[in-house]
Structures are given as structure tokens and as C-alpha cells.
PDB file of N, CA and C in Angstrom:
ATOM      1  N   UNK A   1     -29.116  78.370 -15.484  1.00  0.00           N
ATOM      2  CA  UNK A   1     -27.695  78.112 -15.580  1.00  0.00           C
ATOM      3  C   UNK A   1     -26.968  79.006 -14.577  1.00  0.00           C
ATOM      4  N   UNK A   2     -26.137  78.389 -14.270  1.00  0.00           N
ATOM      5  CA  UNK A   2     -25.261  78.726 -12.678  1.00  0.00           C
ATOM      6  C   UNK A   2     -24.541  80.237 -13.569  1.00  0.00           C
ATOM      7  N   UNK A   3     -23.983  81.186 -13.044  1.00  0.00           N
ATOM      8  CA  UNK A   3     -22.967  82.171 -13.344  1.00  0.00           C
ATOM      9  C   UNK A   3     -21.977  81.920 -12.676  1.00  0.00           C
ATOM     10  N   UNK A   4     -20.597  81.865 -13.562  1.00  0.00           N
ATOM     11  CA  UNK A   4     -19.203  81.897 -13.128  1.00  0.00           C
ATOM     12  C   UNK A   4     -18.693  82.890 -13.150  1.00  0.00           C
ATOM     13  N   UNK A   5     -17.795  83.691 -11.995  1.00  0.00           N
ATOM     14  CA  UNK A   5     -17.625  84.183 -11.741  1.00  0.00           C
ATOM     15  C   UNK A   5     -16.067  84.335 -12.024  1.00  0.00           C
ATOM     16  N   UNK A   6     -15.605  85.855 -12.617  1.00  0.00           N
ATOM     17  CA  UNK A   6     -14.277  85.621 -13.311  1.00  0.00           C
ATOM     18  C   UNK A   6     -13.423  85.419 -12.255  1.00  0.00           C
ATOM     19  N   UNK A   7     -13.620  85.674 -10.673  1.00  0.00           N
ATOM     20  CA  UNK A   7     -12.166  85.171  -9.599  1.00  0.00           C
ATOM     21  C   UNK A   7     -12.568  83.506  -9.862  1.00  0.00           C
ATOM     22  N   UNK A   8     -13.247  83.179 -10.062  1.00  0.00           N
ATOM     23  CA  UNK A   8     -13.284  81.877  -9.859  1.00  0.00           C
ATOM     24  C   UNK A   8     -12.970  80.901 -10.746  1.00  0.00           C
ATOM     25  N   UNK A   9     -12.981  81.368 -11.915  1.00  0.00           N
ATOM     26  CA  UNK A   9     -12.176  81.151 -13.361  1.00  0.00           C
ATOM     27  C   UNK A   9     -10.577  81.388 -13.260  1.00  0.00           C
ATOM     28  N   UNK A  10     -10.062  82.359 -12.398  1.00  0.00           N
ATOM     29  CA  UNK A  10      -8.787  82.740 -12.288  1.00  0.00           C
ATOM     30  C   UNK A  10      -8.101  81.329 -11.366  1.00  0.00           C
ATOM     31  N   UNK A  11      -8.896  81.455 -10.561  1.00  0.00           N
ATOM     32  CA  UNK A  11      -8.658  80.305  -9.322  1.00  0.00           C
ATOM     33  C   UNK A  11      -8.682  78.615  -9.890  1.00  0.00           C
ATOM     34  N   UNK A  12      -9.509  78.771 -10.836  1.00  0.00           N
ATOM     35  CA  UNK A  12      -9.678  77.453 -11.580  1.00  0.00           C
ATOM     36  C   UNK A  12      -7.938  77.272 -12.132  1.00  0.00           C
ATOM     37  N   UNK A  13      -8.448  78.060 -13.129  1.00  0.00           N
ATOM     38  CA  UNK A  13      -6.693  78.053 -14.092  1.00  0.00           C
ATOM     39  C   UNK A  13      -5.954  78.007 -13.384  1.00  0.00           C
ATOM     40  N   UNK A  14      -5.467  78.618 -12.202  1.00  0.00           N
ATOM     41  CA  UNK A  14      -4.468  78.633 -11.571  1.00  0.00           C
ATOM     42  C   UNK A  14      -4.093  77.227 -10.738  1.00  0.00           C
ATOM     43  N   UNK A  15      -5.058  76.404 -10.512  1.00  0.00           N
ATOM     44  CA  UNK A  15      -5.362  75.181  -9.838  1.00  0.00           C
ATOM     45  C   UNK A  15      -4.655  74.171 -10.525  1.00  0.00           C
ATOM     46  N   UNK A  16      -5.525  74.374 -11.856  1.00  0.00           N
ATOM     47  CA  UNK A  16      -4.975  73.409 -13.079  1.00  0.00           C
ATOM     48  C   UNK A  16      -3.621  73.490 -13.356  1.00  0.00           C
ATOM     49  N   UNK A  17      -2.761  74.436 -13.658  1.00  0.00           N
ATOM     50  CA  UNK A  17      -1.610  74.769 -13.882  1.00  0.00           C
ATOM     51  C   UNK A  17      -0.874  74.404 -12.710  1.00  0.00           C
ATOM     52  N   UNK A  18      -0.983  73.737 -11.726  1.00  0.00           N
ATOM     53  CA  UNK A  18      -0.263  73.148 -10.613  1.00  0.00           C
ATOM     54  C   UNK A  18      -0.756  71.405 -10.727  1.00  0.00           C
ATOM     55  N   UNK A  19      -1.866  71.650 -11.062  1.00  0.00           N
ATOM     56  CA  UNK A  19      -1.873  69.836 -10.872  1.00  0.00           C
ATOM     57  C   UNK A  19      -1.947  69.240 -12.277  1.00  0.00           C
ATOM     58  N   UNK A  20      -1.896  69.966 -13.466  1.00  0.00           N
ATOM     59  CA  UNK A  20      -1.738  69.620 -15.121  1.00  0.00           C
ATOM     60  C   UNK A  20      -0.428  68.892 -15.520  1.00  0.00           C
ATOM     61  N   UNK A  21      -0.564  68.226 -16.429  1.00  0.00           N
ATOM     62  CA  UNK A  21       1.040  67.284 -16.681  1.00  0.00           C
ATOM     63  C   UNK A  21       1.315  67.168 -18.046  1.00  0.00           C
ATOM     64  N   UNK A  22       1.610  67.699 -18.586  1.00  0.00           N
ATOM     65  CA  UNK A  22       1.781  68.151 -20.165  1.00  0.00           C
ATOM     66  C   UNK A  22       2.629  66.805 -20.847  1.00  0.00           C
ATOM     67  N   UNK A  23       1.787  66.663 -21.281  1.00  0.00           N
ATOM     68  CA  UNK A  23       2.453  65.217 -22.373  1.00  0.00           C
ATOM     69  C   UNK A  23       2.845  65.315 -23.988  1.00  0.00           C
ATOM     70  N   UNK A  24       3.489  64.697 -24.306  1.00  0.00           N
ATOM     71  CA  UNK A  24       3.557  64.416 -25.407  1.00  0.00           C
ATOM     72  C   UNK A  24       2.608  62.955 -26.180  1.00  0.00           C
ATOM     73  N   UNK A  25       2.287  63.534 -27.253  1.00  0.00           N
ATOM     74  CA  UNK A  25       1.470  62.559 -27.897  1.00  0.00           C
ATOM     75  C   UNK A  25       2.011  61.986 -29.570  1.00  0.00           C
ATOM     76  N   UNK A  26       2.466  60.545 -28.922  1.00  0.00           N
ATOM     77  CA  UNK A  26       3.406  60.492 -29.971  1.00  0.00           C
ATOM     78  C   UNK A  26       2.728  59.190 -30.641  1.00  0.00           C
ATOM     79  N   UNK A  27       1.478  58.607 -29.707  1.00  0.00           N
ATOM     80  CA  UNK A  27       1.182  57.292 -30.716  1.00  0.00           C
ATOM     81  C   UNK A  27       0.299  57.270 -31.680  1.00  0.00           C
ATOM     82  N   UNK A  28       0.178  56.426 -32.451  1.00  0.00           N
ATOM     83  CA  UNK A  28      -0.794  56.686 -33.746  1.00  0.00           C
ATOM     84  C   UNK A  28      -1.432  55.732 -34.003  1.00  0.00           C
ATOM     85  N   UNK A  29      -2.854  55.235 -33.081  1.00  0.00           N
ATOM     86  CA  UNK A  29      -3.862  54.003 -33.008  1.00  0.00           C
ATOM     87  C   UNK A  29      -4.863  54.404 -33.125  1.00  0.00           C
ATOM     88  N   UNK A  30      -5.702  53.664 -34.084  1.00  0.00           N
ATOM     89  CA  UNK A  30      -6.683  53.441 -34.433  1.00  0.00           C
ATOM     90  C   UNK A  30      -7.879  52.313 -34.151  1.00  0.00           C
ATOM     91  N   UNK A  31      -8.167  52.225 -32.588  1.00  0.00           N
ATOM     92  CA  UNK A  31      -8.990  51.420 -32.425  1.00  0.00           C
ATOM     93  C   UNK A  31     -10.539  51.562 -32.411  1.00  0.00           C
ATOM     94  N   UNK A  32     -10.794  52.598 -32.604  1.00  0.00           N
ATOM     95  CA  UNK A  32     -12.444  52.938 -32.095  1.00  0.00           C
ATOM     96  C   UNK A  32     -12.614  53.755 -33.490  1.00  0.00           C
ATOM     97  N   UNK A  33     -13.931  53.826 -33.248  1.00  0.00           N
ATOM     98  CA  UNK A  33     -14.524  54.447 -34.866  1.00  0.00           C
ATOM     99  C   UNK A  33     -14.866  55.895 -35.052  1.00  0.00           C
ATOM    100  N   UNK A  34     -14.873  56.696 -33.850  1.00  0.00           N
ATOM    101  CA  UNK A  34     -14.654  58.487 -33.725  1.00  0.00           C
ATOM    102  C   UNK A  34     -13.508  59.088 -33.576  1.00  0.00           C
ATOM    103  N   UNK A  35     -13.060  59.524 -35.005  1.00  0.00           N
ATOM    104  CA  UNK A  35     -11.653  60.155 -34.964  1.00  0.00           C
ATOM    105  C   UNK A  35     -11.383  61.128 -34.035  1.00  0.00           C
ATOM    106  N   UNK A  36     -12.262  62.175 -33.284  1.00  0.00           N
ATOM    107  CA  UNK A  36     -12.292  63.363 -32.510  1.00  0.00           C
ATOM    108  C   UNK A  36     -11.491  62.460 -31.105  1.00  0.00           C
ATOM    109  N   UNK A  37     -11.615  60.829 -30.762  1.00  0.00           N
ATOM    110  CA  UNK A  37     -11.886  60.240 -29.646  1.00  0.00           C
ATOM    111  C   UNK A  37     -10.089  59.967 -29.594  1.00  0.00           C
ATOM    112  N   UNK A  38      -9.544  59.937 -30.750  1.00  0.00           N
ATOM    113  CA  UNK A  38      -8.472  59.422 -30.926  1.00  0.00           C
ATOM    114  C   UNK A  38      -7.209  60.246 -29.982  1.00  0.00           C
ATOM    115  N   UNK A  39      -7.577  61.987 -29.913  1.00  0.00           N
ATOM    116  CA  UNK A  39      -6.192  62.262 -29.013  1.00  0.00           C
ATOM    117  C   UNK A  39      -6.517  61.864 -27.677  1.00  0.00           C
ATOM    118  N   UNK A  40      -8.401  61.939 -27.425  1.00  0.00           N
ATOM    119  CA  UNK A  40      -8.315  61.466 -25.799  1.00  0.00           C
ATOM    120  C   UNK A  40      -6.967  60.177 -25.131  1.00  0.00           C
ATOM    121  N   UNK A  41      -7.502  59.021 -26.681  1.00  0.00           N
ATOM    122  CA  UNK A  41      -6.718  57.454 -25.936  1.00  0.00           C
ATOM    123  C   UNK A  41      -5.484  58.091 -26.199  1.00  0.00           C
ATOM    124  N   UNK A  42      -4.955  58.691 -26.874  1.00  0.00           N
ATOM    125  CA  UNK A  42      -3.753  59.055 -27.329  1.00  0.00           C
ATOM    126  C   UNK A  42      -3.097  59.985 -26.503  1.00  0.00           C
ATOM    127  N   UNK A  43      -3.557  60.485 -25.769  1.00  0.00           N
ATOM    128  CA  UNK A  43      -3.376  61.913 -24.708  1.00  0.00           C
ATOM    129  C   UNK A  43      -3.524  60.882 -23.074  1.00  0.00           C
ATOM    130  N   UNK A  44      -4.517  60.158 -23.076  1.00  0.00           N
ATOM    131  CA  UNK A  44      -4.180  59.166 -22.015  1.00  0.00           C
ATOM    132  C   UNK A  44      -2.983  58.226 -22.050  1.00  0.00           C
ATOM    133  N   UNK A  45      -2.798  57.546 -23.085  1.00  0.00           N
ATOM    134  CA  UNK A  45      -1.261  56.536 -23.262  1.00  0.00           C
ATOM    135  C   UNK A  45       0.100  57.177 -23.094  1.00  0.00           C
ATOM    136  N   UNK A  46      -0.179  59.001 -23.845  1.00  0.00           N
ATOM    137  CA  UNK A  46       1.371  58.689 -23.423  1.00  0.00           C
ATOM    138  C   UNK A  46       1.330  60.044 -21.927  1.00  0.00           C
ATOM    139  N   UNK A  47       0.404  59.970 -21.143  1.00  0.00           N
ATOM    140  CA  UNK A  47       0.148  60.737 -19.827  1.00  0.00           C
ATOM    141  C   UNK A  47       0.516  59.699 -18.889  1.00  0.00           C
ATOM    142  N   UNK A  48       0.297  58.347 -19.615  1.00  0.00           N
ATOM    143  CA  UNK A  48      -0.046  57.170 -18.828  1.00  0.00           C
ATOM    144  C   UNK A  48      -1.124  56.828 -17.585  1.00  0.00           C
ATOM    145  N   UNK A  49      -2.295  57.444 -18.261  1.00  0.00           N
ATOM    146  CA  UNK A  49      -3.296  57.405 -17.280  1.00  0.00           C
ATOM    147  C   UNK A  49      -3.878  56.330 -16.586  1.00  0.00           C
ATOM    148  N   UNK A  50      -3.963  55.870 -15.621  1.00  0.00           N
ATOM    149  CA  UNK A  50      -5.040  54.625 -15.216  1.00  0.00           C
ATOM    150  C   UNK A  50      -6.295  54.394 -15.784  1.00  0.00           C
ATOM    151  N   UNK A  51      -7.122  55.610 -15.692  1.00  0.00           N
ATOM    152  CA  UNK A  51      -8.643  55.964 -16.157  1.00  0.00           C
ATOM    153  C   UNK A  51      -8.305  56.644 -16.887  1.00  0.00           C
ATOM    154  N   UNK A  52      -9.680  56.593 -17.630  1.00  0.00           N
ATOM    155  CA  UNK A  52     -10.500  57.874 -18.424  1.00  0.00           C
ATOM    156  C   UNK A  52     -11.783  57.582 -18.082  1.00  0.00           C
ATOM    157  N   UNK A  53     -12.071  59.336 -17.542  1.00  0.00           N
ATOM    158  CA  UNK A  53     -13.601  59.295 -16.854  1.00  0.00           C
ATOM    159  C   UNK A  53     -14.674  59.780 -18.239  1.00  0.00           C
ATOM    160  N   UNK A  54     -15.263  59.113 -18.988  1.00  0.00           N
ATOM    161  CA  UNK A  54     -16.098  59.793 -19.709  1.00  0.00           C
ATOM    162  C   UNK A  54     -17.480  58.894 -20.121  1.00  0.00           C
ATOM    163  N   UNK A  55     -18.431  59.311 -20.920  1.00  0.00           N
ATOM    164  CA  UNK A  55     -19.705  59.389 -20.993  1.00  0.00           C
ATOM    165  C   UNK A  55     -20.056  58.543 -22.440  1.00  0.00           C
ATOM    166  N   UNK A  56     -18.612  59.121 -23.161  1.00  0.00           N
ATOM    167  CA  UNK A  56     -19.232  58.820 -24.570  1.00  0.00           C
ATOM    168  C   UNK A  56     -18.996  57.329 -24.922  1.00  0.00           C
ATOM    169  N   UNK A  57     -19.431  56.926 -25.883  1.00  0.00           N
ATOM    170  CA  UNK A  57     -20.225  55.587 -26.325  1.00  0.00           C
ATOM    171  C   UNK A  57     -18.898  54.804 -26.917  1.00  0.00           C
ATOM    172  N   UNK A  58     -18.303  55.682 -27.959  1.00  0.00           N
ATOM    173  CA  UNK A  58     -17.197  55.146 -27.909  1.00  0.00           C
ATOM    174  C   UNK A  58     -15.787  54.875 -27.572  1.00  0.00           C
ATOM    175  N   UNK A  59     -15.345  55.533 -26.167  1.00  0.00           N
ATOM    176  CA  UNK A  59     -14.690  55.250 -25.269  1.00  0.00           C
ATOM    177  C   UNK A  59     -15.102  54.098 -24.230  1.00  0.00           C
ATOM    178  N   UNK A  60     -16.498  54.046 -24.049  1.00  0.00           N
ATOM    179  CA  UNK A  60     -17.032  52.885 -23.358  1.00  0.00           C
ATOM    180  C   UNK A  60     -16.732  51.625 -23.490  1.00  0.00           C
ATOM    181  N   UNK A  61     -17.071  51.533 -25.061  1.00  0.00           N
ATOM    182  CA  UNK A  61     -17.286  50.415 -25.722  1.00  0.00           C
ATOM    183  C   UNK A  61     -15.892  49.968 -25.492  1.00  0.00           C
ATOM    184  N   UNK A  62     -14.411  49.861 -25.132  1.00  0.00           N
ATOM    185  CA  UNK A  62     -13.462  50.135 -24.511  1.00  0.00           C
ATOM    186  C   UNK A  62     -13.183  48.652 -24.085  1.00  0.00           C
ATOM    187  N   UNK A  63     -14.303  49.133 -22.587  1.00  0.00           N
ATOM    188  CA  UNK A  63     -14.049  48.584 -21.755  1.00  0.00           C
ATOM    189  C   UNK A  63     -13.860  47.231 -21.619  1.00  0.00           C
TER     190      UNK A  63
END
């Protein structure tokens, strides 16, 4: 496993905090069957994202 290095953790955060867009999450849907999955769609709708880049099975199933 790689070591991170704390300037580079500083540099991270600091990155993020310029290109981050703080939303509000105000909708309340229930389409998929993993509650944990629910602020992702919910954190994407009201960000108004195009994508969501992810892996898991039930965000996929989505598509």
C-alpha cells in the first residue's frame, strides 16, 4: 500500500475546497433497495449532476 503523504493530503483538501459545490439535499426518493445509496441519488439531484461514477450494484442497476 502506497503512503500518503501529509503535504499531499493538505494539497488534496485544498483542491477540493475550490472545485466542491455544497448542496442542499432536500428530496426524499426511494427507488433502489440500499438505503446507505439513497443520499448519493439524493446528493446528485439536487447538485444536479450529469453522472455518477460508481461501482456498486445498486446504483448500476439505474441505468
Amino acid at each position: 500500500m502506497r503512503y500518503i503523504y501529509e503535504d499531499d493530503i493538505i494539497v488534496f483538501i485544498r483542491v477540493l475546497g475550490v472545485i466542491a459545490k455544497i448542496v442542499s439535499v432536500r428530496s426524499k426518493f426511494r427507488i433502489i433497495k440500499d438505503p446507505p445509496d439513497y443520499l448519493i441519488l439524493r446528493t446528485a439531484k439536487g447538485g444536479r449532476a450529469n453522472y455518477i461514477v460508481s461501482g456498486d450494484k445498486h446504483l448500476l442497476s439505474l441505468r
